[in-house]
PDB file of N, CA and C in Angstrom:
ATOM      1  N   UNK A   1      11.400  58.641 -62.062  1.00  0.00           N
ATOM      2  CA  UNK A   1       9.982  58.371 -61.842  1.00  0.00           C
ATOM      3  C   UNK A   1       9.817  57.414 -60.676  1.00  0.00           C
ATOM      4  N   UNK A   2      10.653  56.263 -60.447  1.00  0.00           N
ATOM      5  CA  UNK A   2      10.407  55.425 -59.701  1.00  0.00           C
ATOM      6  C   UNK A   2       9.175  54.610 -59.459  1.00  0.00           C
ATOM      7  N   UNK A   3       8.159  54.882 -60.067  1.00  0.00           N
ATOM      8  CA  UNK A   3       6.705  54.019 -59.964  1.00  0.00           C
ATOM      9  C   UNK A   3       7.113  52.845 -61.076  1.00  0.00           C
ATOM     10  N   UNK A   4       5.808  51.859 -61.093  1.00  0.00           N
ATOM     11  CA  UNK A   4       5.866  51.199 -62.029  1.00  0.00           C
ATOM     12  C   UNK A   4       5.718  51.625 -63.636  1.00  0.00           C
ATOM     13  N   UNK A   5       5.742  51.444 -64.829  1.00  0.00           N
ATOM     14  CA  UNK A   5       4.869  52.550 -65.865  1.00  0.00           C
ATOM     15  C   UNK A   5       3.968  51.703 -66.082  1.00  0.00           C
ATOM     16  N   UNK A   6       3.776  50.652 -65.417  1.00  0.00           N
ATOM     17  CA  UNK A   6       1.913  49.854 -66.029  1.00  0.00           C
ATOM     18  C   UNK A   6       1.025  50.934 -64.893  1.00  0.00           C
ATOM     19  N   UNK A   7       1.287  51.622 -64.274  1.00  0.00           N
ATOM     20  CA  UNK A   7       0.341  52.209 -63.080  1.00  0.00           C
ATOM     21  C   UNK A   7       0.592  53.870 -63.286  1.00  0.00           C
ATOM     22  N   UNK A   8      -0.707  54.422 -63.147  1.00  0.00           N
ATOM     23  CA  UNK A   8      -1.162  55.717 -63.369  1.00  0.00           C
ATOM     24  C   UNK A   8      -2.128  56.171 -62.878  1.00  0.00           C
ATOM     25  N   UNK A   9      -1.937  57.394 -62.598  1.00  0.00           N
ATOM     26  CA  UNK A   9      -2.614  58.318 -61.629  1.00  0.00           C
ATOM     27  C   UNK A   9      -3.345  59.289 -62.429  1.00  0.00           C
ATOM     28  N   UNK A  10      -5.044  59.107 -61.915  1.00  0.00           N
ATOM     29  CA  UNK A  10      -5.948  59.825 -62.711  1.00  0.00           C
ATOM     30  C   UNK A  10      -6.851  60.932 -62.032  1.00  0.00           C
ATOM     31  N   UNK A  11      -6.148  62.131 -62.203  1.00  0.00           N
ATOM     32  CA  UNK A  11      -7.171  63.195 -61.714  1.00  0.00           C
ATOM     33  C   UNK A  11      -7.839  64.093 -62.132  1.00  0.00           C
ATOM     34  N   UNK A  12      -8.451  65.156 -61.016  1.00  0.00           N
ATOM     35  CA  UNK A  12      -9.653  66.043 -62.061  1.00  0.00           C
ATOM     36  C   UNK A  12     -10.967  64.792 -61.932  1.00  0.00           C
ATOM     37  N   UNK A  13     -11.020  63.939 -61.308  1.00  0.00           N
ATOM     38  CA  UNK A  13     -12.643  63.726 -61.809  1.00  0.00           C
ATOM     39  C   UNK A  13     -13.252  64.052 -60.557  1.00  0.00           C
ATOM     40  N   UNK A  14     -14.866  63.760 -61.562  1.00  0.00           N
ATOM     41  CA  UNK A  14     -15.677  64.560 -61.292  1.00  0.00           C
ATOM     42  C   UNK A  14     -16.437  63.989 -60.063  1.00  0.00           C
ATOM     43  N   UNK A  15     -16.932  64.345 -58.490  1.00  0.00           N
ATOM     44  CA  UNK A  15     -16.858  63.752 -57.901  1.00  0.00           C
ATOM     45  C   UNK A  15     -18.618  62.983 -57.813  1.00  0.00           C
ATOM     46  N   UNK A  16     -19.341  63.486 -59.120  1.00  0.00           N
ATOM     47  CA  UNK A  16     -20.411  62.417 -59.372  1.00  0.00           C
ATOM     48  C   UNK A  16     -20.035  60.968 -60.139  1.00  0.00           C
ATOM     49  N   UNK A  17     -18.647  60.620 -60.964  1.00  0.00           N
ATOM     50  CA  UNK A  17     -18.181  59.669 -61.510  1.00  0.00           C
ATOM     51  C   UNK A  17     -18.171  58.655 -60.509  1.00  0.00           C
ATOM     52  N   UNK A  18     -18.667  57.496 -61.259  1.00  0.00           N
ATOM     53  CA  UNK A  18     -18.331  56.175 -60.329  1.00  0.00           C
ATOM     54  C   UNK A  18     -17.301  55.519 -60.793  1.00  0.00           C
ATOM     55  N   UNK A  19     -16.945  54.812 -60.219  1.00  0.00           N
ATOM     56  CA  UNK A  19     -15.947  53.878 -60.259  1.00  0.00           C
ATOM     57  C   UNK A  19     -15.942  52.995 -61.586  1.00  0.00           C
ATOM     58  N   UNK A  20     -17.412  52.554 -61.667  1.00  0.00           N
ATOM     59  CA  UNK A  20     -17.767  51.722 -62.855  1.00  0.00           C
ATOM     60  C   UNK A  20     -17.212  52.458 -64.223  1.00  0.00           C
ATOM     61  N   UNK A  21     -17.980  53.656 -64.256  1.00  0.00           N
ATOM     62  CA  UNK A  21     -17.973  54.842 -65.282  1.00  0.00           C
ATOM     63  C   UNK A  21     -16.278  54.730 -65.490  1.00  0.00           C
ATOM     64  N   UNK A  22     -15.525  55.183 -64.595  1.00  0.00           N
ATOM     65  CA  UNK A  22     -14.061  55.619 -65.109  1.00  0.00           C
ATOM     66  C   UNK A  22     -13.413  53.862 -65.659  1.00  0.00           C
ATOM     67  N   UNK A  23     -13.983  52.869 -65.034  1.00  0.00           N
ATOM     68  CA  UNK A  23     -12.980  51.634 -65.253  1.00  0.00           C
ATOM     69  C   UNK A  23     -13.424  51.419 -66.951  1.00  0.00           C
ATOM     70  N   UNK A  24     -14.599  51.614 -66.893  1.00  0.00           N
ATOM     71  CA  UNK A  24     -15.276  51.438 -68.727  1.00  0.00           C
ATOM     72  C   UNK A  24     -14.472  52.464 -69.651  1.00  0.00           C
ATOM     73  N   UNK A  25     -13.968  53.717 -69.238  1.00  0.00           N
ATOM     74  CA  UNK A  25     -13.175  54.419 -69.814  1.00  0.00           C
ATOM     75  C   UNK A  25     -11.994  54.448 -70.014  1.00  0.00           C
ATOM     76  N   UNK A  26     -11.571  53.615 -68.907  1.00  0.00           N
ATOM     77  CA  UNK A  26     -10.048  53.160 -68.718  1.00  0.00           C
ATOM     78  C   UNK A  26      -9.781  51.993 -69.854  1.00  0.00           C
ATOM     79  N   UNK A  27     -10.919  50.805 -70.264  1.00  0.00           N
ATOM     80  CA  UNK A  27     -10.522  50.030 -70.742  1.00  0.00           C
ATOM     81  C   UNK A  27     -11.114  50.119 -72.363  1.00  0.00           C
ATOM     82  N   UNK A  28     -10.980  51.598 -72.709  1.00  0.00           N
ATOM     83  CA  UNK A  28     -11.263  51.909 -73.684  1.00  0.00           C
ATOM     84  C   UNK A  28     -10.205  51.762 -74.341  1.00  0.00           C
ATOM     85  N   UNK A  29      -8.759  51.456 -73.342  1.00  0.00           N
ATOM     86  CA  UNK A  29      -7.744  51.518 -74.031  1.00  0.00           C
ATOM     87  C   UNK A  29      -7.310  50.288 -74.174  1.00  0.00           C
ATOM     88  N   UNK A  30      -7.534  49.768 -73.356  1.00  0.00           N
ATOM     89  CA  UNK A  30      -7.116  47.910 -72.926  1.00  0.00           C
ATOM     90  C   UNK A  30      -7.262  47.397 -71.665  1.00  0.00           C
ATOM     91  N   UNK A  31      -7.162  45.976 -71.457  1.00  0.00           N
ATOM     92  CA  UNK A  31      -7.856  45.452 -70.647  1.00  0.00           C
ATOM     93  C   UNK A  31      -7.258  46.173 -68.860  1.00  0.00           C
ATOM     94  N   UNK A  32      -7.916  46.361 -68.207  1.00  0.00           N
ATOM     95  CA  UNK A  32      -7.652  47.251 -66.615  1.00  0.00           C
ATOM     96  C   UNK A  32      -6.917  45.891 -65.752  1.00  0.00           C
ATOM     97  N   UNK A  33      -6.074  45.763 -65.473  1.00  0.00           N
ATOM     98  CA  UNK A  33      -5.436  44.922 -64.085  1.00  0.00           C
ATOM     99  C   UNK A  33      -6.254  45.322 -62.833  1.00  0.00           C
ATOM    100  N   UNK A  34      -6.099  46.536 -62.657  1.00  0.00           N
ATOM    101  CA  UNK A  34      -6.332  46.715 -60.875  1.00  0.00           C
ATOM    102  C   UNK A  34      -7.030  48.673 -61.470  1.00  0.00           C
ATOM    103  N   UNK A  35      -8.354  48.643 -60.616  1.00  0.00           N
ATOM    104  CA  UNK A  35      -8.773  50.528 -60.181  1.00  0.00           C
ATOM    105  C   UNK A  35      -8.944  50.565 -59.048  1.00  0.00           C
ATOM    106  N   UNK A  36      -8.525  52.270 -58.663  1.00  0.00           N
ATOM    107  CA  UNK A  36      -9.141  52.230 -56.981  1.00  0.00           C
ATOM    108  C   UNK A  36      -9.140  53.809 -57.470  1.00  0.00           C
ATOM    109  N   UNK A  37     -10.372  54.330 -56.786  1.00  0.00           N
ATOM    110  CA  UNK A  37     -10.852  55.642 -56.442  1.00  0.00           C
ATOM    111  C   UNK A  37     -10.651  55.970 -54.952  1.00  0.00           C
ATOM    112  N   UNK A  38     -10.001  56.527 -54.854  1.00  0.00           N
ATOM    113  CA  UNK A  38      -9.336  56.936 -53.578  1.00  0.00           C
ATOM    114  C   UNK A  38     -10.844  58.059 -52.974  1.00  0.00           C
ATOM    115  N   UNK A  39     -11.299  57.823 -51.619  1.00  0.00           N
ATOM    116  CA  UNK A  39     -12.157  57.621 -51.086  1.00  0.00           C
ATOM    117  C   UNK A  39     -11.840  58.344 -50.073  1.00  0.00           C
ATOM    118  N   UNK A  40     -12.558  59.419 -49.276  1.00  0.00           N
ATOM    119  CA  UNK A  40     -11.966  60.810 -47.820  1.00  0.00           C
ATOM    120  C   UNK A  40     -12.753  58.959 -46.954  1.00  0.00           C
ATOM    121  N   UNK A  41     -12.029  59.334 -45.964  1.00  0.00           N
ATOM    122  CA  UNK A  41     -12.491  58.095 -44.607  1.00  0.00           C
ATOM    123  C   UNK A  41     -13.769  58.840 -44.000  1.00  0.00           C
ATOM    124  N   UNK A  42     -13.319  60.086 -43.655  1.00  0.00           N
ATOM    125  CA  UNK A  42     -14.540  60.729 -43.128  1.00  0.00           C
ATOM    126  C   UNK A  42     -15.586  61.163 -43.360  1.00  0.00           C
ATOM    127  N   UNK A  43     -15.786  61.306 -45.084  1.00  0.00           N
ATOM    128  CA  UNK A  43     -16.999  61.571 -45.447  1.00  0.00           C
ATOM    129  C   UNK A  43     -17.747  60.158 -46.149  1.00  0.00           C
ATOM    130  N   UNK A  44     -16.515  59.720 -46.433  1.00  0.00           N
ATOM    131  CA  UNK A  44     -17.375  58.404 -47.597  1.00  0.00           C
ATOM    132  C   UNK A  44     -17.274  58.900 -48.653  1.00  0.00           C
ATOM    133  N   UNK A  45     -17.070  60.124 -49.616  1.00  0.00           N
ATOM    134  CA  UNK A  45     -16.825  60.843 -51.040  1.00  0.00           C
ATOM    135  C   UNK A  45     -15.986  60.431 -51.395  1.00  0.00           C
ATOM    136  N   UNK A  46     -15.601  60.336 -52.966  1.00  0.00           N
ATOM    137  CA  UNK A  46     -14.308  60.670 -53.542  1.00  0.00           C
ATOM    138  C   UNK A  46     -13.670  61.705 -53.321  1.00  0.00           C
ATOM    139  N   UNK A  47     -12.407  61.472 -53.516  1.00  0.00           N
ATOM    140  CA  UNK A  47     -11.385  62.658 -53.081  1.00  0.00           C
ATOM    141  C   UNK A  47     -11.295  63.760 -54.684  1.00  0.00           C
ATOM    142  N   UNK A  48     -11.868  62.782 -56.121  1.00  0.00           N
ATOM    143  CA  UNK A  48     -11.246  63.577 -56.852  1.00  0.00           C
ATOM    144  C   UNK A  48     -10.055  62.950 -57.719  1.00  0.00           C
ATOM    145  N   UNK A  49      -9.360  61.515 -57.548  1.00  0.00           N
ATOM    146  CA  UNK A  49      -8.476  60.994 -57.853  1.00  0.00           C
ATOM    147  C   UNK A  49      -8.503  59.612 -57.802  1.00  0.00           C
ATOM    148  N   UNK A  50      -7.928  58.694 -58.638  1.00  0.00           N
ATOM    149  CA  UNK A  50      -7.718  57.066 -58.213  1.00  0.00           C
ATOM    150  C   UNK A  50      -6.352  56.810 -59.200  1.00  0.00           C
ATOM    151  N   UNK A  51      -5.889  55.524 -59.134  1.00  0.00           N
ATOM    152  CA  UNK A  51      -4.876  55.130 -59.874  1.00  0.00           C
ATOM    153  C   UNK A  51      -5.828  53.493 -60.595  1.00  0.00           C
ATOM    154  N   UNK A  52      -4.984  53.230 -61.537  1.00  0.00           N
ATOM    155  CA  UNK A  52      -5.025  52.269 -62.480  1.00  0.00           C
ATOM    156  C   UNK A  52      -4.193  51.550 -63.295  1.00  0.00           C
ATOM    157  N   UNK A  53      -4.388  50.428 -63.112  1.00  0.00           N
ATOM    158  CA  UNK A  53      -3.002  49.701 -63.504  1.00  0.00           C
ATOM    159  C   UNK A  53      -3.576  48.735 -65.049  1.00  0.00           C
ATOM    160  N   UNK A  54      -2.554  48.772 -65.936  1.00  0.00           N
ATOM    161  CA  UNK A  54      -2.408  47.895 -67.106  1.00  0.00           C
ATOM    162  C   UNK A  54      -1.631  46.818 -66.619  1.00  0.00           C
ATOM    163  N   UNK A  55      -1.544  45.869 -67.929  1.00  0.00           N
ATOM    164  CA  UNK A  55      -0.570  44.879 -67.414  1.00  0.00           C
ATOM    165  C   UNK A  55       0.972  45.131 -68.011  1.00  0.00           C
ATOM    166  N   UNK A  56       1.169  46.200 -69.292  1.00  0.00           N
ATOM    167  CA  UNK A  56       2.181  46.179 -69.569  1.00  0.00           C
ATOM    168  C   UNK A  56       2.455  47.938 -70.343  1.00  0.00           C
ATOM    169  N   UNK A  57       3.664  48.291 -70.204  1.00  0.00           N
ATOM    170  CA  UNK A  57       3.809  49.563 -70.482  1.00  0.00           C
ATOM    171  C   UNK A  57       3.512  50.393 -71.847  1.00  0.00           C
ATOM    172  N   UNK A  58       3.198  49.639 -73.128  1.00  0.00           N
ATOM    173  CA  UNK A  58       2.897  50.017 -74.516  1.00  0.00           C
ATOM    174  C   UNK A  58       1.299  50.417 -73.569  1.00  0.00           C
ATOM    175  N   UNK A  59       0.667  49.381 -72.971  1.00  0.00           N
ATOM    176  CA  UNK A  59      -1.079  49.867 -73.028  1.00  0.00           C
ATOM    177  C   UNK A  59      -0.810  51.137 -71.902  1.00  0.00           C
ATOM    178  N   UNK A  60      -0.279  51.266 -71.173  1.00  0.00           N
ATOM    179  CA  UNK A  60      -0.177  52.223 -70.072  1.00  0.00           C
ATOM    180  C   UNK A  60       0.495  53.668 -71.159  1.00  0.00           C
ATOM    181  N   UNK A  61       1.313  53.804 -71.213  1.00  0.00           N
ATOM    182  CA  UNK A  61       1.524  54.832 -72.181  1.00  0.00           C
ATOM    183  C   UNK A  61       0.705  55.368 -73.010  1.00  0.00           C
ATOM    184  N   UNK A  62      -0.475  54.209 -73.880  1.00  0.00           N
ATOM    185  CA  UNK A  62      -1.008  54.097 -74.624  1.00  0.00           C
ATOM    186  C   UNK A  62      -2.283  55.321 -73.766  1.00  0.00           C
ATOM    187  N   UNK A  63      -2.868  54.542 -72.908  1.00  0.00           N
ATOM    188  CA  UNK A  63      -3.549  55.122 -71.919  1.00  0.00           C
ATOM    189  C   UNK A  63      -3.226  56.460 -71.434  1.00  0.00           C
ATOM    190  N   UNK A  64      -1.842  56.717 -70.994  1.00  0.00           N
ATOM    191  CA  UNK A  64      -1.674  57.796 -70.747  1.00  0.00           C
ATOM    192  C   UNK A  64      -2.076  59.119 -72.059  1.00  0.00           C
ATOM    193  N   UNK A  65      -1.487  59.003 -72.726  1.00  0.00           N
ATOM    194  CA  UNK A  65      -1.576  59.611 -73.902  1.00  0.00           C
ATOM    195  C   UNK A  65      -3.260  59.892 -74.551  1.00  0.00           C
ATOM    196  N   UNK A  66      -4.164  58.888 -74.240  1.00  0.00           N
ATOM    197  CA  UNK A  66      -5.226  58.998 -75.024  1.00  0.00           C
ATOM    198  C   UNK A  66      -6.580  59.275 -73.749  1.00  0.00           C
ATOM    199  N   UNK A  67      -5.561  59.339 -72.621  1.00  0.00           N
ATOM    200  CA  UNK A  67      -6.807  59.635 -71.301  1.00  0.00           C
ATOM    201  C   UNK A  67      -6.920  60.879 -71.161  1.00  0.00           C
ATOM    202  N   UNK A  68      -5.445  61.563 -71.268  1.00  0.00           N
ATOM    203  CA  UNK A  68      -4.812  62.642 -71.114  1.00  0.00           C
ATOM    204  C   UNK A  68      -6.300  64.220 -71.787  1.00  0.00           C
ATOM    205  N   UNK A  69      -6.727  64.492 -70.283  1.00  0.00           N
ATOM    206  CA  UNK A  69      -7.331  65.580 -71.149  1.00  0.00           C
ATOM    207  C   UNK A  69      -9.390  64.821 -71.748  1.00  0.00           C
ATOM    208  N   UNK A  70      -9.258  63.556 -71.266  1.00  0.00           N
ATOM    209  CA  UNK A  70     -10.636  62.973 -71.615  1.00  0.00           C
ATOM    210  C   UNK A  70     -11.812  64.043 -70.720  1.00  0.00           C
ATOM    211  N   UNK A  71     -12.765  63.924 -71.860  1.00  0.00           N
ATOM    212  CA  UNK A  71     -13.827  64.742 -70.949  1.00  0.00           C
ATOM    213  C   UNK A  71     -14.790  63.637 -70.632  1.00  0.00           C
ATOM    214  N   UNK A  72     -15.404  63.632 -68.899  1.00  0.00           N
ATOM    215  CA  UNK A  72     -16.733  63.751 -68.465  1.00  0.00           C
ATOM    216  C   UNK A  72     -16.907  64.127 -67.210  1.00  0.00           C
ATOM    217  N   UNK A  73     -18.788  64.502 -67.602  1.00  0.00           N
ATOM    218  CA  UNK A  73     -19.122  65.305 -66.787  1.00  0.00           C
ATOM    219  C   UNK A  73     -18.533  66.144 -66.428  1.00  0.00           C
ATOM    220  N   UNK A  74     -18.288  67.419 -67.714  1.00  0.00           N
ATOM    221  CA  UNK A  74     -17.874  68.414 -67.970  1.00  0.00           C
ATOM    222  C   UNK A  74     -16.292  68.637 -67.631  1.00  0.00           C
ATOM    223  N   UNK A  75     -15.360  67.582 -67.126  1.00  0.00           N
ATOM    224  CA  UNK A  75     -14.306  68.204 -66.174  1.00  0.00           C
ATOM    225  C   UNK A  75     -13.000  67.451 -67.528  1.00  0.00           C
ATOM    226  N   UNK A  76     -12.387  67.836 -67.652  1.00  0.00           N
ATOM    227  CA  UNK A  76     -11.066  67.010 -68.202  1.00  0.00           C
ATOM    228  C   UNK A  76     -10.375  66.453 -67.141  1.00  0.00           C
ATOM    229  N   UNK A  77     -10.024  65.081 -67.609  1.00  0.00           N
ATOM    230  CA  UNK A  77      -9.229  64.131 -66.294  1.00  0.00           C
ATOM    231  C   UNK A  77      -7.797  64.693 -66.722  1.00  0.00           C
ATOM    232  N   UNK A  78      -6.985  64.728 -65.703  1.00  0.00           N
ATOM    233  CA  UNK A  78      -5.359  64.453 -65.462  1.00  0.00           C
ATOM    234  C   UNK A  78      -4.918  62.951 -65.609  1.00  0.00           C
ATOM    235  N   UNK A  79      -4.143  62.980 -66.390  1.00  0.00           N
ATOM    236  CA  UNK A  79      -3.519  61.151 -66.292  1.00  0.00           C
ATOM    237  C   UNK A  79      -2.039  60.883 -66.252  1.00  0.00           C
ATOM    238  N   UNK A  80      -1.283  61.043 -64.863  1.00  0.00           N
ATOM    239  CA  UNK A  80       0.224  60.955 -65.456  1.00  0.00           C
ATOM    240  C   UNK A  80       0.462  59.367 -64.341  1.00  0.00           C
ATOM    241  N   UNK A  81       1.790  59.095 -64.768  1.00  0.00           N
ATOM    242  CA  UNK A  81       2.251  57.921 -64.551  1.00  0.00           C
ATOM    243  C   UNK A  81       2.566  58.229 -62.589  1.00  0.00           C
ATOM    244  N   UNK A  82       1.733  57.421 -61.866  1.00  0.00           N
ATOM    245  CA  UNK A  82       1.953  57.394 -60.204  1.00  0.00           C
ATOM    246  C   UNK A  82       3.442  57.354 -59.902  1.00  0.00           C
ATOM    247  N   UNK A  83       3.657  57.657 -58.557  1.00  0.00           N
ATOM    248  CA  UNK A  83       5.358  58.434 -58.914  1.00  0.00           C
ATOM    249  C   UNK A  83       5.887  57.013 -57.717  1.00  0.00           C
ATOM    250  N   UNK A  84       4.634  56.358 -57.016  1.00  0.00           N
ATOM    251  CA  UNK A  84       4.945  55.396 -56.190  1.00  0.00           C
ATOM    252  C   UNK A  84       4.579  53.849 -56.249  1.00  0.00           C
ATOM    253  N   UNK A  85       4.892  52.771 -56.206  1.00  0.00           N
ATOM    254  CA  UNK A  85       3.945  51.332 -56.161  1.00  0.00           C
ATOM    255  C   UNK A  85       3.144  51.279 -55.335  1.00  0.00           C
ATOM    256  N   UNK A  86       2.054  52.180 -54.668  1.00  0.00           N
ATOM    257  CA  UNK A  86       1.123  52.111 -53.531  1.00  0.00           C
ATOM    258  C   UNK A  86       0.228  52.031 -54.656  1.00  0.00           C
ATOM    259  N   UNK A  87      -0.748  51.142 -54.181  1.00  0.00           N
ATOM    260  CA  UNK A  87      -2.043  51.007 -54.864  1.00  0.00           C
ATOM    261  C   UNK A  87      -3.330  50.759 -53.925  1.00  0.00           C
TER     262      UNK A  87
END
């Protein structure tokens, strides 16, 4: 894997979701360290994807497992563990 496992990569959303919206969902599981919604330069949109970091690997797993497949605004998110430490 080589990433950290407190950090995970969340895709499939929906590109009306805000930032706010997914971090409130994120910390449905426990408290959020660090979000970023990865952002096109040229349009100003979401791309569709961000990563999110826990502080320790039980809540990240935890997260993975219970994000896995979450619905809004109709779309199911992707949630697997980021394969790099870029944040």
């Amino acid at each position: 894997m080589g990433g950290r496992v407190t950090l995970l990569l969340m895709g499939n959303i929906p590109y009306d979701a805000t930032e706010e919206q997914l971090i409130e969902i994120c910390r449905e599981v426990g408290p959020v360290v660090s979000f970023r919604l990865v952002i096109d330069r040229e349009t100003g949109k979401p791309k569709g994807y961000g990563f999110f970091e826990y502080k320790d690997e039980e809540t990240a797993l935890s997260a993975r497992r219970n994000l896995q497949g979450y619905e809004i605004n109709g779309r199911q998110l992707r949630v697997v563990f980021a394969e790099n430490d870029r944040l």
